[in-house]
C-alpha atoms as a PDB file:
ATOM      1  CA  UNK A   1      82.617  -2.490  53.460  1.00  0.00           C
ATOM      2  CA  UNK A   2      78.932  -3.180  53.319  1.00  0.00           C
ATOM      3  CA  UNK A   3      77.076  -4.311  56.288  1.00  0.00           C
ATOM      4  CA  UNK A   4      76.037  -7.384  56.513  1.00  0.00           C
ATOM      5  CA  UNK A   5      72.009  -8.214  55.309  1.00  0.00           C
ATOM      6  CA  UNK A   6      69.747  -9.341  58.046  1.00  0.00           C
ATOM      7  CA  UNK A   7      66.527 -11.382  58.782  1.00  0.00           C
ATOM      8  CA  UNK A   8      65.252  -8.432  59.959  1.00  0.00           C
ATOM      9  CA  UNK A   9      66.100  -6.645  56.611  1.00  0.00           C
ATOM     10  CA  UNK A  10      64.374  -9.807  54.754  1.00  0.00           C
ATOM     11  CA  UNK A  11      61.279  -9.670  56.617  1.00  0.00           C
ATOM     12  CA  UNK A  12      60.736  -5.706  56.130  1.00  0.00           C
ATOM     13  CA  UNK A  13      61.629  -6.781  52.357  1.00  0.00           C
ATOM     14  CA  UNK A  14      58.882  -9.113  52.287  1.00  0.00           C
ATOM     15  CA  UNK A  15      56.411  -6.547  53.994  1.00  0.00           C
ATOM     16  CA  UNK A  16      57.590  -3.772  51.326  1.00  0.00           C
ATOM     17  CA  UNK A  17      56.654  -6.213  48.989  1.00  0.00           C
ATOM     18  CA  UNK A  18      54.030  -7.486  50.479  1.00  0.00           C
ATOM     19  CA  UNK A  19      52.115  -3.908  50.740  1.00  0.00           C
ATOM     20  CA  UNK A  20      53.072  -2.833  47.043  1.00  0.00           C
ATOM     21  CA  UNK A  21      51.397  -6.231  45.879  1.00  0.00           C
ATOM     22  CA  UNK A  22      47.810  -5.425  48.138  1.00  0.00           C
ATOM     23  CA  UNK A  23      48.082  -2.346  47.508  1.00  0.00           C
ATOM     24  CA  UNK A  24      48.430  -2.815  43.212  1.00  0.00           C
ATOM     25  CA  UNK A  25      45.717  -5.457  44.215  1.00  0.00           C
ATOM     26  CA  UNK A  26      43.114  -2.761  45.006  1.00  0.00           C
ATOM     27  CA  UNK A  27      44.369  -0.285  42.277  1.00  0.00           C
ATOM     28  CA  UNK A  28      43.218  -3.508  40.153  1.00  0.00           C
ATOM     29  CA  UNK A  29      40.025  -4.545  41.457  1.00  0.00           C
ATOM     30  CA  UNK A  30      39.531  -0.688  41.656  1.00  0.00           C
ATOM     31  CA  UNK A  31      40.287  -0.432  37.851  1.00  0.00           C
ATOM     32  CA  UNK A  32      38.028  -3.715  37.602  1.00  0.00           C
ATOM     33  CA  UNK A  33      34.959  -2.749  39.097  1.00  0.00           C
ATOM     34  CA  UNK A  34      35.319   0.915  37.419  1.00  0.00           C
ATOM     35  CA  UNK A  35      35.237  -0.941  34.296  1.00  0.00           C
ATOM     36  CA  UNK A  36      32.315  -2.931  35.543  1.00  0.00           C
ATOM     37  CA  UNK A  37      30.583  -0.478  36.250  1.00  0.00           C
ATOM     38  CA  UNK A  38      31.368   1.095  32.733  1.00  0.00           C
ATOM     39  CA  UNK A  39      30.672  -1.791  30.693  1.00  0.00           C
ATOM     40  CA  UNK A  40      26.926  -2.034  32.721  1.00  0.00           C
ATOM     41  CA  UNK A  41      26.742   1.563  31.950  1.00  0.00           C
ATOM     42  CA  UNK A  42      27.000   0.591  28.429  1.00  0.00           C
ATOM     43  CA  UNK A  43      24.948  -2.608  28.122  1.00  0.00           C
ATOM     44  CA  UNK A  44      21.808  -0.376  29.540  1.00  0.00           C
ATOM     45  CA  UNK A  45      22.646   2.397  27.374  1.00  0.00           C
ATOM     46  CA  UNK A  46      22.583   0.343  24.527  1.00  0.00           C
ATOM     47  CA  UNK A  47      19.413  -2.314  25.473  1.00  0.00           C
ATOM     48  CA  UNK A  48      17.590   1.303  26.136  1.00  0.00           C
ATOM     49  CA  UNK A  49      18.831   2.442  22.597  1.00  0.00           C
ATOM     50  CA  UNK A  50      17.486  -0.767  21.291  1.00  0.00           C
ATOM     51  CA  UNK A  51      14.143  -0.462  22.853  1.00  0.00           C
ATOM     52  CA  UNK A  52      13.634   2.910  21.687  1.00  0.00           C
ATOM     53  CA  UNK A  53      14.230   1.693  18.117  1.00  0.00           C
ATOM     54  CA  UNK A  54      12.447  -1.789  18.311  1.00  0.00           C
ATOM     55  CA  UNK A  55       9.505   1.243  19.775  1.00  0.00           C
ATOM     56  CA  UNK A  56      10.244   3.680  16.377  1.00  0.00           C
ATOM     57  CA  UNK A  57      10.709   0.600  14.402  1.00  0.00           C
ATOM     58  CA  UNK A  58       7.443  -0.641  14.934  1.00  0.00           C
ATOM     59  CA  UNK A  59       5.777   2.687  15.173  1.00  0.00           C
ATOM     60  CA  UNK A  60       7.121   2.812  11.653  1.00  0.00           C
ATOM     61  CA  UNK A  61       5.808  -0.440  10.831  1.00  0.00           C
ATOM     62  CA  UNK A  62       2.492   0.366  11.725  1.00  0.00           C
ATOM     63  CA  UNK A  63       2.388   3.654  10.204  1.00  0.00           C
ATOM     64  CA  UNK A  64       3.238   2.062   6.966  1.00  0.00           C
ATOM     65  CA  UNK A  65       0.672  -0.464   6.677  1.00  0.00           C
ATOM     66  CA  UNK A  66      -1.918   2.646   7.585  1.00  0.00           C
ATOM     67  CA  UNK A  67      -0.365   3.931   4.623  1.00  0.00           C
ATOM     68  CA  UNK A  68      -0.469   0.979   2.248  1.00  0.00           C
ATOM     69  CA  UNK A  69      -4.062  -0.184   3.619  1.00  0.00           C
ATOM     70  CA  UNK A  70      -5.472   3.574   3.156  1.00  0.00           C
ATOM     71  CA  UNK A  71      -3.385   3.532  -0.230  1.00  0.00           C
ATOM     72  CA  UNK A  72      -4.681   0.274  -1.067  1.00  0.00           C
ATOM     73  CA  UNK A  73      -8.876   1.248  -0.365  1.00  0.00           C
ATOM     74  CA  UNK A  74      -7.304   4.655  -2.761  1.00  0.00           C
ATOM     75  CA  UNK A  75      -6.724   2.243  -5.379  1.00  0.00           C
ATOM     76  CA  UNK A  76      -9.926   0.452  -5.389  1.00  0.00           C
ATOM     77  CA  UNK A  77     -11.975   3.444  -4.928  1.00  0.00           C
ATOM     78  CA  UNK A  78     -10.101   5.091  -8.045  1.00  0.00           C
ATOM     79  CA  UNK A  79     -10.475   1.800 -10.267  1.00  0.00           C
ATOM     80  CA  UNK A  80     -13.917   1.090  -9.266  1.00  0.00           C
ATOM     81  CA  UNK A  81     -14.911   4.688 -10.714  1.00  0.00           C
ATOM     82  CA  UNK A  82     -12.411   4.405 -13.588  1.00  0.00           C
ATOM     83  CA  UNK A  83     -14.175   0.830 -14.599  1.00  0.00           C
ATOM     84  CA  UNK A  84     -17.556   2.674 -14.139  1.00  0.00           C
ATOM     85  CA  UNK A  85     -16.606   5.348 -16.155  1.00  0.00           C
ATOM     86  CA  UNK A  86     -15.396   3.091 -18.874  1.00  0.00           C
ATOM     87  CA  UNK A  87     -18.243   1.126 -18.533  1.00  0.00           C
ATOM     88  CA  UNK A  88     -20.262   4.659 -19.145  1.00  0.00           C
ATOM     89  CA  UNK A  89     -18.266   5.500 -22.123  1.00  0.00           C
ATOM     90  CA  UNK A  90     -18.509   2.101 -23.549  1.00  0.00           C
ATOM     91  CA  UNK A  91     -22.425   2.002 -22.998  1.00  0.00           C
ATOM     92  CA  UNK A  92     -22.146   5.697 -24.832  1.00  0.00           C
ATOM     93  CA  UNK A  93     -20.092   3.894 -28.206  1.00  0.00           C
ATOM     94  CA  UNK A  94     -22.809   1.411 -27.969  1.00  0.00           C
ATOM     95  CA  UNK A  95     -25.957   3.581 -28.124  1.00  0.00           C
ATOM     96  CA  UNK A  96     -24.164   5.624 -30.682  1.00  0.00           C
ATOM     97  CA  UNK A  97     -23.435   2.958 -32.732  1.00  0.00           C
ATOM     98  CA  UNK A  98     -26.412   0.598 -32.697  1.00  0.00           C
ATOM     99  CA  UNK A  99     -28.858   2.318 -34.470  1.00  0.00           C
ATOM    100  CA  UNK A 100     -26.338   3.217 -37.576  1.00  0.00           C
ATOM    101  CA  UNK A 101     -25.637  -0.956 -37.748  1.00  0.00           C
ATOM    102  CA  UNK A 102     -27.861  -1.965 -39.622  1.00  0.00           C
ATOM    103  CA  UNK A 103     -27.907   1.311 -42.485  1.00  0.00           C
ATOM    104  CA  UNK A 104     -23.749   0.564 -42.185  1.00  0.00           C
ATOM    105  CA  UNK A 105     -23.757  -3.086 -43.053  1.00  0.00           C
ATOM    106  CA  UNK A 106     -26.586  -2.796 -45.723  1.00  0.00           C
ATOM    107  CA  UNK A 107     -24.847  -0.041 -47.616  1.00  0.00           C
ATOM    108  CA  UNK A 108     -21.642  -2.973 -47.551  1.00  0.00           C
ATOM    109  CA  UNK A 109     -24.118  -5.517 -49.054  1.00  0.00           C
ATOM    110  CA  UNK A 110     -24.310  -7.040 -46.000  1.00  0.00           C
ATOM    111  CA  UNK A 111     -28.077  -7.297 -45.432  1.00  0.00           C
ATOM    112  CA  UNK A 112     -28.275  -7.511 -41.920  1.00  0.00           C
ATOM    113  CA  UNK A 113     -32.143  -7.076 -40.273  1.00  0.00           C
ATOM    114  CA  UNK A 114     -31.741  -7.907 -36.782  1.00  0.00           C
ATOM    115  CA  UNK A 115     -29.447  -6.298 -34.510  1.00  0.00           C
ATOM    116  CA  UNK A 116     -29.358  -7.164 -30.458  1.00  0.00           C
ATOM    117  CA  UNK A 117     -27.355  -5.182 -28.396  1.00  0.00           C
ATOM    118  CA  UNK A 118     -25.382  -6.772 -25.538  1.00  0.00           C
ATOM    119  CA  UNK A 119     -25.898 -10.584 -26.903  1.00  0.00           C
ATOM    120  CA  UNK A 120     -24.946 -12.755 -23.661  1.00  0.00           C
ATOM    121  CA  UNK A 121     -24.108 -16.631 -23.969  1.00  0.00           C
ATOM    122  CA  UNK A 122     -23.057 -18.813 -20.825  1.00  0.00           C
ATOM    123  CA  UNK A 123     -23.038 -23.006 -21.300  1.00  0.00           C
ATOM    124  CA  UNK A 124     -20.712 -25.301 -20.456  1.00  0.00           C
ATOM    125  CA  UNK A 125     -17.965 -23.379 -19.062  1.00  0.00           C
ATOM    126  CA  UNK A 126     -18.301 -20.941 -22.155  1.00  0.00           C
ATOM    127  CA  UNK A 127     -19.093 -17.117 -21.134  1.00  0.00           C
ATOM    128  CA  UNK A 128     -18.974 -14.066 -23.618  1.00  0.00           C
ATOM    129  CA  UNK A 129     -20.720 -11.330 -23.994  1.00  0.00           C
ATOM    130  CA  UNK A 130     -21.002  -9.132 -27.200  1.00  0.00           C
ATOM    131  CA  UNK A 131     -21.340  -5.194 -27.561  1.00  0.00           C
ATOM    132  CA  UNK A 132     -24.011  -5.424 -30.619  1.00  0.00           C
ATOM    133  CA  UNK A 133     -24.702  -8.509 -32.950  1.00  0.00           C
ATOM    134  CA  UNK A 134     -26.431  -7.515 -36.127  1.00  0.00           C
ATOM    135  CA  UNK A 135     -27.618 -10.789 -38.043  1.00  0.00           C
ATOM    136  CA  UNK A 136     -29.699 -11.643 -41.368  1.00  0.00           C
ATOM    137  CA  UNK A 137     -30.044 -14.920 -42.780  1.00  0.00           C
ATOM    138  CA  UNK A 138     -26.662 -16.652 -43.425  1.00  0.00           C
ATOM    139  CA  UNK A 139     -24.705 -13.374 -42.645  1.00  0.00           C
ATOM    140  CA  UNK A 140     -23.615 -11.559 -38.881  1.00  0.00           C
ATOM    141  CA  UNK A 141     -21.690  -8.826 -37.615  1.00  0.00           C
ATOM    142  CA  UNK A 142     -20.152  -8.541 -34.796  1.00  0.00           C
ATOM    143  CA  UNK A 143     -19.238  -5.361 -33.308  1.00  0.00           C
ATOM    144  CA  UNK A 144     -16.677  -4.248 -30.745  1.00  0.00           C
ATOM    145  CA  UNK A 145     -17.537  -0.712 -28.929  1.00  0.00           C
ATOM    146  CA  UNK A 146     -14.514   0.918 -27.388  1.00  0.00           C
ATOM    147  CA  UNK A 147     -14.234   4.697 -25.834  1.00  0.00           C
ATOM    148  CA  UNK A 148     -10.356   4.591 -27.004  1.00  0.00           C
ATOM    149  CA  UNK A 149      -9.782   1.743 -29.416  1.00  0.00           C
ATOM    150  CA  UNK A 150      -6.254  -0.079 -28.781  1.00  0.00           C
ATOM    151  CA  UNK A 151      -4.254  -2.805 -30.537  1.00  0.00           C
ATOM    152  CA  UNK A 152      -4.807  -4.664 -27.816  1.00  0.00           C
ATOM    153  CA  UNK A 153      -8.377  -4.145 -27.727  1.00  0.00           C
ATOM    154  CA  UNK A 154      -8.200  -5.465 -31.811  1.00  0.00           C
ATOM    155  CA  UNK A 155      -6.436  -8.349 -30.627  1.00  0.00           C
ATOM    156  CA  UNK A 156      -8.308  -9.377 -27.891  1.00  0.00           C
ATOM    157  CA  UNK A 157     -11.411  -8.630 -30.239  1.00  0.00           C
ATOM    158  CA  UNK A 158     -10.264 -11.106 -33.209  1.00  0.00           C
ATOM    159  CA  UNK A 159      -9.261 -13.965 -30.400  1.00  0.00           C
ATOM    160  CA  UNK A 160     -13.112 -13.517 -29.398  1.00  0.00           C
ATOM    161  CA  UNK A 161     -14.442 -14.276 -33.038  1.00  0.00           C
ATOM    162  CA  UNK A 162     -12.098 -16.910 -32.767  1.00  0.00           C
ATOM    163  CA  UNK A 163     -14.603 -18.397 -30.456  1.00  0.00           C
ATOM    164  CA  UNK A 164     -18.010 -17.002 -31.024  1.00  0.00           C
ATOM    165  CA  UNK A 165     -19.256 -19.733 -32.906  1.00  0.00           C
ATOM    166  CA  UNK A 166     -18.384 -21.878 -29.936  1.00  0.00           C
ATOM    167  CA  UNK A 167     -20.477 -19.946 -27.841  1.00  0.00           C
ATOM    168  CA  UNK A 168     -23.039 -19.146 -29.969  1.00  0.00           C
ATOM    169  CA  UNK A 169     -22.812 -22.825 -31.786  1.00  0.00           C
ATOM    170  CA  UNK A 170     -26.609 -22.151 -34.056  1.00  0.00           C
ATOM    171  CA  UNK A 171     -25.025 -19.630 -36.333  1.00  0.00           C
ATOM    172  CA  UNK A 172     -22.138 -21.749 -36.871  1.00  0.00           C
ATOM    173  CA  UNK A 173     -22.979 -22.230 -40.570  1.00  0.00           C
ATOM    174  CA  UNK A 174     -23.053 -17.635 -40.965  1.00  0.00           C
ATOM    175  CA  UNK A 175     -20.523 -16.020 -42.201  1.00  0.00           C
ATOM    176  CA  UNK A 176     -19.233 -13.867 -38.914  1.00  0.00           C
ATOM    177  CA  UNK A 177     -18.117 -10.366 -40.148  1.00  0.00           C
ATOM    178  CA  UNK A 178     -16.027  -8.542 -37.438  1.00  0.00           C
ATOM    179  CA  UNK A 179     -15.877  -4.794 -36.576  1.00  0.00           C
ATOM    180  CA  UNK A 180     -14.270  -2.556 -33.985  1.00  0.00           C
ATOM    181  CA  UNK A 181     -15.657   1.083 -33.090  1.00  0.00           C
ATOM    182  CA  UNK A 182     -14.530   3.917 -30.920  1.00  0.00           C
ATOM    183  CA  UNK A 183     -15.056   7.340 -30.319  1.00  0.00           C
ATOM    184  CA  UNK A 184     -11.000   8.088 -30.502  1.00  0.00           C
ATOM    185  CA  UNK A 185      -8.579   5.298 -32.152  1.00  0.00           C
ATOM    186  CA  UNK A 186      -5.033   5.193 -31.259  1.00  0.00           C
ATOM    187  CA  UNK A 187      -2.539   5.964 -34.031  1.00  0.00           C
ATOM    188  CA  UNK A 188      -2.423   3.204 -36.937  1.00  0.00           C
ATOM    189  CA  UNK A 189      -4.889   1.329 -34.886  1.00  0.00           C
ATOM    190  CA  UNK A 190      -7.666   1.993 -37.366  1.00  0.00           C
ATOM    191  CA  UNK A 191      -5.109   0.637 -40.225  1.00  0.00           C
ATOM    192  CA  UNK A 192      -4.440  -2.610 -37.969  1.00  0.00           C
ATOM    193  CA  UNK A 193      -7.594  -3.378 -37.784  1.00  0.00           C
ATOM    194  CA  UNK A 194      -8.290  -3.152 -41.211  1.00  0.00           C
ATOM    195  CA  UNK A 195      -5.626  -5.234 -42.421  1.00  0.00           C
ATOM    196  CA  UNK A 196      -6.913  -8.261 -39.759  1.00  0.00           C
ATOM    197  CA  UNK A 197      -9.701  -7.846 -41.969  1.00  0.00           C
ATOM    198  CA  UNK A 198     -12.040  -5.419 -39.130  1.00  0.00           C
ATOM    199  CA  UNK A 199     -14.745  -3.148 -40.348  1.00  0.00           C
ATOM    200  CA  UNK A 200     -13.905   0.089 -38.663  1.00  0.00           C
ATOM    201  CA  UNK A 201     -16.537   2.173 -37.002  1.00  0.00           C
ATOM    202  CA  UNK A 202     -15.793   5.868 -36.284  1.00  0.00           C
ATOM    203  CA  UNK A 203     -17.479   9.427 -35.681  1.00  0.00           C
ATOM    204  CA  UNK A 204     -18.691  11.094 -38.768  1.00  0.00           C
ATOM    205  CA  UNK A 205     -21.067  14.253 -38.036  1.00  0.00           C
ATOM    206  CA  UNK A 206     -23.467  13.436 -35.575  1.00  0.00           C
ATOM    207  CA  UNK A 207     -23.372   9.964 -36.138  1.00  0.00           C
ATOM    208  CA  UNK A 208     -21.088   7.047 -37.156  1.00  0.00           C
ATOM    209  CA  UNK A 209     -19.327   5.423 -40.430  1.00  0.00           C
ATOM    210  CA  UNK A 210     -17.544   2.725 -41.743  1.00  0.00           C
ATOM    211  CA  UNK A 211     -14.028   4.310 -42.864  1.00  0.00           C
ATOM    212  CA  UNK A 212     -12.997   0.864 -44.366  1.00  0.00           C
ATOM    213  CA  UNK A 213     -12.611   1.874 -48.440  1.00  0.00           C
ATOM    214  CA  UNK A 214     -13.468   0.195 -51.853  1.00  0.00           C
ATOM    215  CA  UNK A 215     -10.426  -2.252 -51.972  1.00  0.00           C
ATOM    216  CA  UNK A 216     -11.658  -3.829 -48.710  1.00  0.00           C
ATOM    217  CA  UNK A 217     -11.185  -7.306 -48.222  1.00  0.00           C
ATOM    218  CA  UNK A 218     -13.027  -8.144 -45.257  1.00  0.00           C
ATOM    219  CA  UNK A 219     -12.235 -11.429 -43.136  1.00  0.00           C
ATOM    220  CA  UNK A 220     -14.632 -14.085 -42.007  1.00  0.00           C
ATOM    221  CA  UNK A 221     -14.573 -16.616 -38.912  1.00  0.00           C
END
């Protein structure tokens, strides 16, 4: 027969209880502040990780736009001397082609006498500049000089005859012949031109000539 349960018994119950509850209540806050401590650990580990790469990001950043700003000032360095080069070739065309206008044009029955290199115009908003006007009395020519003649550059030429008369209103009662020269023309350009109507200047020798044959039809604006 069992014996019978005490007070006593209760109360050391209570203690045994009592002492596994403190003592799985430090365990906890033990576990706790370990935790703590490892989630701190952590949070500085990774705000240090973010400062060194907010520092490399930046670095980056600033290395870049050295790059692009020394890359940029590349760029305008090589275009300046690539526009002054052009600008050298095209002065070449021009001085090759100039004295030849007005033997060219004659020879097409077009009796020019008076050529001016470089004619300028700028009124009323109106600004163009030509490479070499040759002009008699009720006839001109005006002629394009290109190092490396494009269909672009033909384009952009008939749009401009499309407006000289504008600019240069006191020969708007000529008839305005058109021509495009270059020392090297890119394929079928020269037969482009020539169907818009262009005289076409090229190298012959050690000068220049009109390749533009008999059956000719030349356009005027």
């Amino acid at each position: 027969m069992s014996e019978p349960v005490t007070l006593e018994d209760i109360y050391q119950l209570f203690r045994a209880s009592a002492e596994e509850f403190d003592r799985r209540l430090r365990e906890s806050d033990l576990r706790r502040a370990e935790m703590e401590s490892i989630f701190a650990e952590a949070k500085l580990e990774n705000e240090r990780r973010a400062a060194e790469a907010k520092l490399e990001s930046d670095r980056r950043a600033a290395e870049a736009e050295r790059s692009m700003a020394e890359l940029k000032r590349t760029v305008e360095r090589t275009s300046k001397a690539v526009d002054s080069l052009t600008t050298r070739w095209g002065r070449f065309v021009e001085e090759l082609v100039e004295p030849a206008v007005l033997r060219l044009f004659q020879e097409k029955g077009i009796d020019i006498k008076e050529v001016y290199p470089r004619a300028r115009v700028k009124r009323q908003g109106i600004a163009m500049e030509i490479d070499i006007l040759g002009v008699d009395d009720t006839d001109l020519v005006v002629v394009e000089c290109k190092s490396r003649l494009s269909q672009d550059d033909v384009d952009e030429f008939i749009e401009k005859l499309t407006r000289f008369k504008i600019a240069f209103p006191h020969y708007k009662n000529y008839r305005a012949y058109g021509a495009v020269a270059g020392i090297e023309i890119n394929e079928g350009v020269d037969r482009y031109a020539y169907r818009k109507g262009l005289f076409v200047i090229k190298p012959s020798g050690d000068t220049v000539a009109i390749i533009n044959d008999a059956d000719f039809q030349p356009n005027t604006w």
